[in-house]
Each structure stands twice: as structure tokens, then as C-alpha cells.
C-alpha atoms as a PDB file:
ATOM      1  CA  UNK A   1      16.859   5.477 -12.802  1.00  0.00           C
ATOM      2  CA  UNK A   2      17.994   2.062 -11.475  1.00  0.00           C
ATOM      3  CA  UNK A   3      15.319  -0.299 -11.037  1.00  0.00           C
ATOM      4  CA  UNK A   4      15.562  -2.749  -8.293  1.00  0.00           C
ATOM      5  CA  UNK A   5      14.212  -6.371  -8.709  1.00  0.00           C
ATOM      6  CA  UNK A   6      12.901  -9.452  -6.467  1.00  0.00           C
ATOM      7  CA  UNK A   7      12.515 -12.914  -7.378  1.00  0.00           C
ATOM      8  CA  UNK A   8       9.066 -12.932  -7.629  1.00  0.00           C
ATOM      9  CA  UNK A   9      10.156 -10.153 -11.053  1.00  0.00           C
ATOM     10  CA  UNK A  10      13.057 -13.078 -11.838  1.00  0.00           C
ATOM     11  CA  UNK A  11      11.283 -16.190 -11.906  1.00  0.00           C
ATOM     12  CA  UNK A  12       8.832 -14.714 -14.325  1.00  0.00           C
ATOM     13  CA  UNK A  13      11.454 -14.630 -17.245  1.00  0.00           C
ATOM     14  CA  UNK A  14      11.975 -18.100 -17.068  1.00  0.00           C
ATOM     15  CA  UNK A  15       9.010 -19.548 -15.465  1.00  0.00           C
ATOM     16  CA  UNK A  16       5.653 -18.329 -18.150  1.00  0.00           C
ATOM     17  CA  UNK A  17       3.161 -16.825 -15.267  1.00  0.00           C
ATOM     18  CA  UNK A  18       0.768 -14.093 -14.963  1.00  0.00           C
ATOM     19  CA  UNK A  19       3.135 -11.047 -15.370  1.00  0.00           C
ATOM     20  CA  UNK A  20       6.315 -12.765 -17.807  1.00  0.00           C
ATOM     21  CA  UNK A  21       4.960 -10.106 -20.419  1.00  0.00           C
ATOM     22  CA  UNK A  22       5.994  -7.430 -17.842  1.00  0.00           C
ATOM     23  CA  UNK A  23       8.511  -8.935 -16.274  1.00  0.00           C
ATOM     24  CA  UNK A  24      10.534  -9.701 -19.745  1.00  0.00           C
ATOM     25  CA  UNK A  25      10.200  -6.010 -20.572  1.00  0.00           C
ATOM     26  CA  UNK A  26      11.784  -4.894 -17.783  1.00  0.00           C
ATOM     27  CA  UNK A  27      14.897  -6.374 -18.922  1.00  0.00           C
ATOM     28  CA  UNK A  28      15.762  -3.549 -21.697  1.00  0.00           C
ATOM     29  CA  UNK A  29      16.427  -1.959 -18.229  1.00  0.00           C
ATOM     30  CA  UNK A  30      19.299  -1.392 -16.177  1.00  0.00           C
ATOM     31  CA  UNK A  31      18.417  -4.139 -13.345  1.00  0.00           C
ATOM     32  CA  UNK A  32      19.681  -4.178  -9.627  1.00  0.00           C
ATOM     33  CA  UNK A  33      19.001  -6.850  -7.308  1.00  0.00           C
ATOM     34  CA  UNK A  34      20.542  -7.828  -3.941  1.00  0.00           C
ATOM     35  CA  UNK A  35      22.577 -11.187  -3.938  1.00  0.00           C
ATOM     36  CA  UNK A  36      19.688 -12.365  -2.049  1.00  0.00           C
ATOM     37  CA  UNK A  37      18.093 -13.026  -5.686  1.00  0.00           C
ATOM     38  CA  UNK A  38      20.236 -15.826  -6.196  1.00  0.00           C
ATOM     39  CA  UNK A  39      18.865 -17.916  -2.607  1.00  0.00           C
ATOM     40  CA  UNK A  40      15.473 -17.172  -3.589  1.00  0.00           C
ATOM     41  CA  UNK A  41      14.919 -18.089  -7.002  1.00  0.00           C
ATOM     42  CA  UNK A  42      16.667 -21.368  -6.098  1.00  0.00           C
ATOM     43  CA  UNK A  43      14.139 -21.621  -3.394  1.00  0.00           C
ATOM     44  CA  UNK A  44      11.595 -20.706  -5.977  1.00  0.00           C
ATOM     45  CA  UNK A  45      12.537 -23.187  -8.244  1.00  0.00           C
ATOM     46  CA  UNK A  46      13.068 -25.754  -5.521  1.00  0.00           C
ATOM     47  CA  UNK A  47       9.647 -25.710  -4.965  1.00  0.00           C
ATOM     48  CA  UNK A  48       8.157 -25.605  -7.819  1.00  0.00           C
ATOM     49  CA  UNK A  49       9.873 -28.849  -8.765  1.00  0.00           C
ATOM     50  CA  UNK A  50       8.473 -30.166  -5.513  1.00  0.00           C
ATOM     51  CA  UNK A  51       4.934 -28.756  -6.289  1.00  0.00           C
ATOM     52  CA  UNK A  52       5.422 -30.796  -9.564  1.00  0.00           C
ATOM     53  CA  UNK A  53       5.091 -27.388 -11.498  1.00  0.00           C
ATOM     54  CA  UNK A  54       8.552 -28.463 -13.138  1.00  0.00           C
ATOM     55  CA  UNK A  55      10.748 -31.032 -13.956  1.00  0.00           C
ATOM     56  CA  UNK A  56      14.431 -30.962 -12.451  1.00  0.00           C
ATOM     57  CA  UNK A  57      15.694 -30.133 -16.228  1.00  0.00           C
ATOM     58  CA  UNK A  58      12.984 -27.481 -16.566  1.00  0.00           C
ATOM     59  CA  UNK A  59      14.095 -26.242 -13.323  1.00  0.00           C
ATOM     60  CA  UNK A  60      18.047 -26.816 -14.078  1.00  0.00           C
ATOM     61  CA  UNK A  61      17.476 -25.070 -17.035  1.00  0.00           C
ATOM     62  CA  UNK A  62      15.744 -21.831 -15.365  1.00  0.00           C
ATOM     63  CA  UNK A  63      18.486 -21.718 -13.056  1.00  0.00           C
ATOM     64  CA  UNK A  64      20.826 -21.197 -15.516  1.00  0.00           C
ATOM     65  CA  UNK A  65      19.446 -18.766 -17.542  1.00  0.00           C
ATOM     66  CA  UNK A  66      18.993 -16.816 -14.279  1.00  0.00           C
ATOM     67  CA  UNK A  67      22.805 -17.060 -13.579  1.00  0.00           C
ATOM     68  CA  UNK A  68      23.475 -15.546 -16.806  1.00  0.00           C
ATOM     69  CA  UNK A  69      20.525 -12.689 -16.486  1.00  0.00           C
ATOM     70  CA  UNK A  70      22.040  -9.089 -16.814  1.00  0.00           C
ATOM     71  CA  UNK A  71      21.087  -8.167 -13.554  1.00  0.00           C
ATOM     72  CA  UNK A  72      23.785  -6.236 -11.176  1.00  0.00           C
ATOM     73  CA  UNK A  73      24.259  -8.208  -8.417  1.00  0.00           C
ATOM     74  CA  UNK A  74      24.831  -6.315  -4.937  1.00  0.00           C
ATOM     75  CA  UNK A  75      26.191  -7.472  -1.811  1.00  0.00           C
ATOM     76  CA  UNK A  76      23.662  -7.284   1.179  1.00  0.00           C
ATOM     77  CA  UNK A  77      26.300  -6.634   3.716  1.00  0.00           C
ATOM     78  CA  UNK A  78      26.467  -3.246   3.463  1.00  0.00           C
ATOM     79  CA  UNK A  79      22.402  -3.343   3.333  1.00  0.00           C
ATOM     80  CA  UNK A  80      21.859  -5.325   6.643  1.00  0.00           C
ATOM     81  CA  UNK A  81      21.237  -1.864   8.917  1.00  0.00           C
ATOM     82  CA  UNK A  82      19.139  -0.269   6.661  1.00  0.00           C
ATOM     83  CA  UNK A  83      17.265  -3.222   5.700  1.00  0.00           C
ATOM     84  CA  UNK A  84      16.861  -3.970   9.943  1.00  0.00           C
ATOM     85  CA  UNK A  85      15.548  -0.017  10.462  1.00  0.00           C
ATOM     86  CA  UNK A  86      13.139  -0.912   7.364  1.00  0.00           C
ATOM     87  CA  UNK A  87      11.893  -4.080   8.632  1.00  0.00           C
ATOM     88  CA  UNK A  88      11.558  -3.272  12.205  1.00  0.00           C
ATOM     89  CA  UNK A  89       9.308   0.094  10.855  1.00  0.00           C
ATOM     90  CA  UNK A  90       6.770  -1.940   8.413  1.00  0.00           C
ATOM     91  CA  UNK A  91       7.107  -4.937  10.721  1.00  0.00           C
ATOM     92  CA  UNK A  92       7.731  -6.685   7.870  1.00  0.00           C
ATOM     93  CA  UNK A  93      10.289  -9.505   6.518  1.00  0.00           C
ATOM     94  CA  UNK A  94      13.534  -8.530   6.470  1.00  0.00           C
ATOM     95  CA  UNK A  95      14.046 -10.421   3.266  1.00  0.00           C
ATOM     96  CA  UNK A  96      11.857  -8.351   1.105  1.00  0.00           C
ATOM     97  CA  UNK A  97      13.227  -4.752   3.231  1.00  0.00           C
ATOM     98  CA  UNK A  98      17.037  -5.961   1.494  1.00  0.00           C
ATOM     99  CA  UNK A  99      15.287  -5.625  -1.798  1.00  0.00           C
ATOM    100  CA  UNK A 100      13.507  -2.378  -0.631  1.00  0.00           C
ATOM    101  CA  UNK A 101      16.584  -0.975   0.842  1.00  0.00           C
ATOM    102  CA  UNK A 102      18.562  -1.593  -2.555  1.00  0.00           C
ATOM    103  CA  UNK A 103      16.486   0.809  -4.030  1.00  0.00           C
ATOM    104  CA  UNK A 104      16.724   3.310  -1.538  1.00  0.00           C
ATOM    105  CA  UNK A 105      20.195   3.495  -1.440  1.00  0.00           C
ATOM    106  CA  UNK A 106      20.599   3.505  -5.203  1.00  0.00           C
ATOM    107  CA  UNK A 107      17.831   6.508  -5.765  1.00  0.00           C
ATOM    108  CA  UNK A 108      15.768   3.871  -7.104  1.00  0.00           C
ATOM    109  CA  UNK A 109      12.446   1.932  -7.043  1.00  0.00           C
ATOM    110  CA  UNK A 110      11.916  -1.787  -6.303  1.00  0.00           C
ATOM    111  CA  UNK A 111       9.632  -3.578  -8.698  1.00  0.00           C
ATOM    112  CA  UNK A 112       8.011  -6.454  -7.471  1.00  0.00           C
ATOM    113  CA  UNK A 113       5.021  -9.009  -7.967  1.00  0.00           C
ATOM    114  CA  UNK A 114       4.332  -9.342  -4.681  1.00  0.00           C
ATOM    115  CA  UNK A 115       0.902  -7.442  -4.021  1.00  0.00           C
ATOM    116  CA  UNK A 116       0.361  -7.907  -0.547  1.00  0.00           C
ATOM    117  CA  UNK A 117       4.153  -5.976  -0.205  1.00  0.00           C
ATOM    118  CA  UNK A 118       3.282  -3.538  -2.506  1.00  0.00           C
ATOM    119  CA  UNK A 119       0.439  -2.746  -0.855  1.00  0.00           C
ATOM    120  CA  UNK A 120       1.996  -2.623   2.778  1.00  0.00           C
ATOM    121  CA  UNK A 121       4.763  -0.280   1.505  1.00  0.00           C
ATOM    122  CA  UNK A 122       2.528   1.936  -0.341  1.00  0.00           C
ATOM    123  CA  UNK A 123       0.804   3.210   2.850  1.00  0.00           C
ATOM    124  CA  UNK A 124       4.829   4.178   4.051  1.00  0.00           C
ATOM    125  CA  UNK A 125       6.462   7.069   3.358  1.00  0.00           C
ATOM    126  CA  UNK A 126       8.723   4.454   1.339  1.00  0.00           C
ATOM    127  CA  UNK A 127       5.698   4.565  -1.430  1.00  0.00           C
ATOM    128  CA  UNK A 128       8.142   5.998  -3.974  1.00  0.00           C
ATOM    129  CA  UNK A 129      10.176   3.359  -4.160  1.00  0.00           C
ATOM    130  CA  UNK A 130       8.277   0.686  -4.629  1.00  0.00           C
ATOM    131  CA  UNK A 131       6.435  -0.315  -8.069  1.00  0.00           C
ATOM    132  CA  UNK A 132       4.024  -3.356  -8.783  1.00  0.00           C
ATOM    133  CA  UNK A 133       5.374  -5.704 -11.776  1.00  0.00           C
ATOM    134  CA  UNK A 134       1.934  -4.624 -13.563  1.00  0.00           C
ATOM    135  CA  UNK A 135       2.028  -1.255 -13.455  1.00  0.00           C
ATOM    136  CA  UNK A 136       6.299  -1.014 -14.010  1.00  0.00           C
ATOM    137  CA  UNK A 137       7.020  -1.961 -17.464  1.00  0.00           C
END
């Protein structure tokens, strides 16, 4: 089963935070993400340098490793519809329903840290694809 991952899964192999034990294991996996990862961990990062949670090395550093994470990158192109139908029905960001739709058209499941999405798409009849870090690895 492909497993489908958001930045909030990402940032945790490279950033130590509640949930790097989980996220790390994930990684003997085979990992999908949209190319949307990519924005968002920079933004991730970005901030966290900002928040003065990191240094720009530390940060730099994280970056890079993520670059070179075996993750399969996807292109969200052929995701924007799906991802629209899926954001318009849980009237929710259509930045997370890329990630969501990812795993819907690969079979899979979409593991994520995010609670408050998990939560949200668990009361959907898109509960099966969705996963929280905690309870995925």
C-alpha cells in the first residue's frame, strides 16, 4: 500500500518534535507526496528560522536532507479537480485535499500530523484514507 505524506510527516525527520519517532519509521516505507511537499516544508522551515526555532544553517541543512528524502514526488496538475471536488465537500483547504487526493488516486492513505485534519476527514466517507502520524507507524 502506498502511503501518502504531508509536511507536517516531513519536517519531523529533520526537525526533532513530538512524533520524529513515528515519523522516521515511516520511512522503511514506500512514500508518496505531492510536489506541494517541497513549498511547504520550505515554508515550514522559513518560519521556524523566523520563530528563532533554527538557525539559517540548521534550517539550510534540513532543507537539504529533505531534497534528498526517498519520497516519490507527484505532480499536482493532474490532482487539481479532484483535490477542488475534495475541498469544496469538507470545506476545507485545498492544500491539505492535494495531499488527500494523492492517496485516493493511488489506493492509498495519507498520513499526517495534523489532528485537527485528521479529525475533520475522519467524520467523511474519505476516513479510510487518512491516518494520524501516531497511530501510522
Amino acid at each position: 500500500m502506498s502511503l501518502v505524506i504531508d509536511a507536517s510527516v516531513a519536517i519531523k525527520w529533520v526537525v526533532p518534535e513530538t512524533g520524529t519517532a513515528a515519523a522516521l519509521a515511516l520511512r522503511r516505507q514506500q512514500l508518496f507526496a505531492p510536489d506541494l511537499l517541497i513549498a511547504e516544508c520550505a515554508n515550514v522551515l522559513w518560519k521556524k528560522v523566523r520563530r528563532n526555532e533554527l538557525s539559517e544553517v540548521e534550517a539550510l541543512l534540513a532543507a537539504r536532507l529533505i531534497e534528498r528524502a526517498d519520497i516519490e514526488l507527484r505532480p499536482m496538475r493532474p490532482l487539481l479537480e479532484l483535490a477542488t471536488q475534495l475541498a469544496i465537500r469538507l470545506d476545507h483547504s485545498a492544500y491539505d485535499c492535494i495531499y488527500l487526493a494523492l492517496a485516493e488516486e493511488t489506493s492509498g492513505e495519507f498520513v499526517t500530523a495534523d489532528a485537527s485534519l485528521h479529525r475533520k476527514v475522519a467524520a467523511t466517507q474519505f476516513a479510510e484514507r487518512i491516518r494520524l502520524l501516531d497511530t501510522a507507524a
